[in-house]
C-alpha atoms as a PDB file:
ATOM      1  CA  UNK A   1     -10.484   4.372  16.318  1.00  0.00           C
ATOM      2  CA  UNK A   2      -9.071   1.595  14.178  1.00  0.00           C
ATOM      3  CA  UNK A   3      -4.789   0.425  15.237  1.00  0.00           C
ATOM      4  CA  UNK A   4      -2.663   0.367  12.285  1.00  0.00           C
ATOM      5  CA  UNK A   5      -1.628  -2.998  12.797  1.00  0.00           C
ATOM      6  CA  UNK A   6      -5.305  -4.223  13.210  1.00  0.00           C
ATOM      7  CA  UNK A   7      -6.041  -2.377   9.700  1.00  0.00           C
ATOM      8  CA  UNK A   8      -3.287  -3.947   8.011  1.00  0.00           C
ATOM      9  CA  UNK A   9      -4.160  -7.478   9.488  1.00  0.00           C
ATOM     10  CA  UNK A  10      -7.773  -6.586   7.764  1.00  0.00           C
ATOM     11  CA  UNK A  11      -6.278  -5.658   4.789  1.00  0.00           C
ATOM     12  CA  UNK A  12      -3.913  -8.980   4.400  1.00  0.00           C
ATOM     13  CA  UNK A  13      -4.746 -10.728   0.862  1.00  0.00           C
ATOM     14  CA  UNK A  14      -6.756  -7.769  -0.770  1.00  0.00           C
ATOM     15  CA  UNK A  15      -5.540  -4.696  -2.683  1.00  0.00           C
ATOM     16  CA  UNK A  16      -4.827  -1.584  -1.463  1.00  0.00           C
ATOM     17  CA  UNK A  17      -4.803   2.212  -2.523  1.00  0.00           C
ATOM     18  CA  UNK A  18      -1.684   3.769  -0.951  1.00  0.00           C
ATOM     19  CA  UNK A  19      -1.169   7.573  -1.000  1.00  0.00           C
ATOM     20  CA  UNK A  20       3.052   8.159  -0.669  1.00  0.00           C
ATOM     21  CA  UNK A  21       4.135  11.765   0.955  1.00  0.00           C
ATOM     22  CA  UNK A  22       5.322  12.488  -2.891  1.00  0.00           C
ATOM     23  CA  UNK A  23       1.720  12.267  -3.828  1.00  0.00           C
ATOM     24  CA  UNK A  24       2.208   9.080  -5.865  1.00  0.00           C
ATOM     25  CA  UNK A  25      -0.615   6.550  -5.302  1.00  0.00           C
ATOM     26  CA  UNK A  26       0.425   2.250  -5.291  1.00  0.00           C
ATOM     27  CA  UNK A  27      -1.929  -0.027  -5.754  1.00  0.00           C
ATOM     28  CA  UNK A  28      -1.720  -3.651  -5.313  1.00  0.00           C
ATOM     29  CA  UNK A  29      -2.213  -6.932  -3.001  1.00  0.00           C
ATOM     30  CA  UNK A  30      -0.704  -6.708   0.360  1.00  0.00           C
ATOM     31  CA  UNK A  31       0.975  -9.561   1.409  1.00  0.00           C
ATOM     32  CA  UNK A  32       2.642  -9.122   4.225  1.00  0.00           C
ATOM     33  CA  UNK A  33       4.007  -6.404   6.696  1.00  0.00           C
ATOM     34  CA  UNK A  34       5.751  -5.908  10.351  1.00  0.00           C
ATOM     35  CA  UNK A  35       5.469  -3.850  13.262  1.00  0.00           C
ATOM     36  CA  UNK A  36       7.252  -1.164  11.641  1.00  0.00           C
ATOM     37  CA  UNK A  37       4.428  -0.985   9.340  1.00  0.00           C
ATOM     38  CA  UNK A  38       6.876  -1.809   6.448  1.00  0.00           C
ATOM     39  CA  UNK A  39       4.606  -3.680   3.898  1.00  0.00           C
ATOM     40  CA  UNK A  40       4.611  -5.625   0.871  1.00  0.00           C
ATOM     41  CA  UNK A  41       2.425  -5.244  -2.121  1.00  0.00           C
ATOM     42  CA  UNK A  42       2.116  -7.578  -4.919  1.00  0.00           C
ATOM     43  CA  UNK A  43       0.668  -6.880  -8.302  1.00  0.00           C
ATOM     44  CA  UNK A  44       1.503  -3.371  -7.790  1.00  0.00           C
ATOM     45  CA  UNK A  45       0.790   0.049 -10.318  1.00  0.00           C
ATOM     46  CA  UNK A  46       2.165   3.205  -9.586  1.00  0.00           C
ATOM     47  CA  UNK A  47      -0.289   5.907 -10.489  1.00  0.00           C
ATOM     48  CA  UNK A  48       0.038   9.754 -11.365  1.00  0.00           C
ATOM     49  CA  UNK A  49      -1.687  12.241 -12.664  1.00  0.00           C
ATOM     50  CA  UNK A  50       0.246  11.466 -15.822  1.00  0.00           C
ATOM     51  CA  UNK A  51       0.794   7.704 -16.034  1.00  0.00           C
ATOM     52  CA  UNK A  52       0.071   4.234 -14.616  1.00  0.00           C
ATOM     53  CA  UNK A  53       3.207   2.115 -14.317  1.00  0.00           C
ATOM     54  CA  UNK A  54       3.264  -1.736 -13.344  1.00  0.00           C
ATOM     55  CA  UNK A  55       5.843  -2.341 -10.879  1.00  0.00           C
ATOM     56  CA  UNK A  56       5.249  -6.279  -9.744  1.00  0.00           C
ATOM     57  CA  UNK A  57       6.624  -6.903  -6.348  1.00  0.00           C
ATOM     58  CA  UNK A  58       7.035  -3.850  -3.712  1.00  0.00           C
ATOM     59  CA  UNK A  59       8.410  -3.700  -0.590  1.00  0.00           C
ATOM     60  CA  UNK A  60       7.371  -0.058   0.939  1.00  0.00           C
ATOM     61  CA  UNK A  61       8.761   1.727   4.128  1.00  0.00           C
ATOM     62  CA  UNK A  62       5.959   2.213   6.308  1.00  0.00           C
ATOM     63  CA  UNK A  63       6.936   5.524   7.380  1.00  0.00           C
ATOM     64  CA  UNK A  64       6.172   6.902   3.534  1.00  0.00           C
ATOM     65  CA  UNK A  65       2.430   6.310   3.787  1.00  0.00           C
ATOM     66  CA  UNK A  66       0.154   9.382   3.806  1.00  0.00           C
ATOM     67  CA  UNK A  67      -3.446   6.917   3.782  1.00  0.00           C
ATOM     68  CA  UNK A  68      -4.277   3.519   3.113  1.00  0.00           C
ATOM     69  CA  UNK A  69      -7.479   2.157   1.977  1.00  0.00           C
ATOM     70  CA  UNK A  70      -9.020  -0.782   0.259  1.00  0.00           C
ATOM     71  CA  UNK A  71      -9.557  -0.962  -3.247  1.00  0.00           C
ATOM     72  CA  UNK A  72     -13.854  -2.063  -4.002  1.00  0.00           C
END
């Protein structure tokens, strides 16, 4: 089984799919994060069923993230 932390260090520098507990999806580059699992995502959209929405710079509470997982 992968650690969070050990995931996100993996993930540093690439983009991301993010699923949020309100069912919206982010996508973008993560840049950086803490222990708290609190990340930053650059380069981010905001995708629904409905739209796609740039949002530029994010910083996301860890605790709001359903999965993760690379993007390619």
């Amino acid at each position: 089984m992968t650690m969070p932390l050990k995931m996100l260090e993996s993930f540093m520098d690439k983009r991301i799919s993010l699923l949020l507990k309100d069912n919206r999806i982010l996508e973008g580059k993560l840049v950086g994060y803490d222990d708290y699992m609190n990340m930053v995502l650059e380069d981010t959209e905001e995708r629904t069923e409905e739209m796609t929405r740039k949002l530029g710079t994010v910083i996301l509470r860890g605790n709001n993230v359903v999965r993760m997982s690379l993007i390619g």
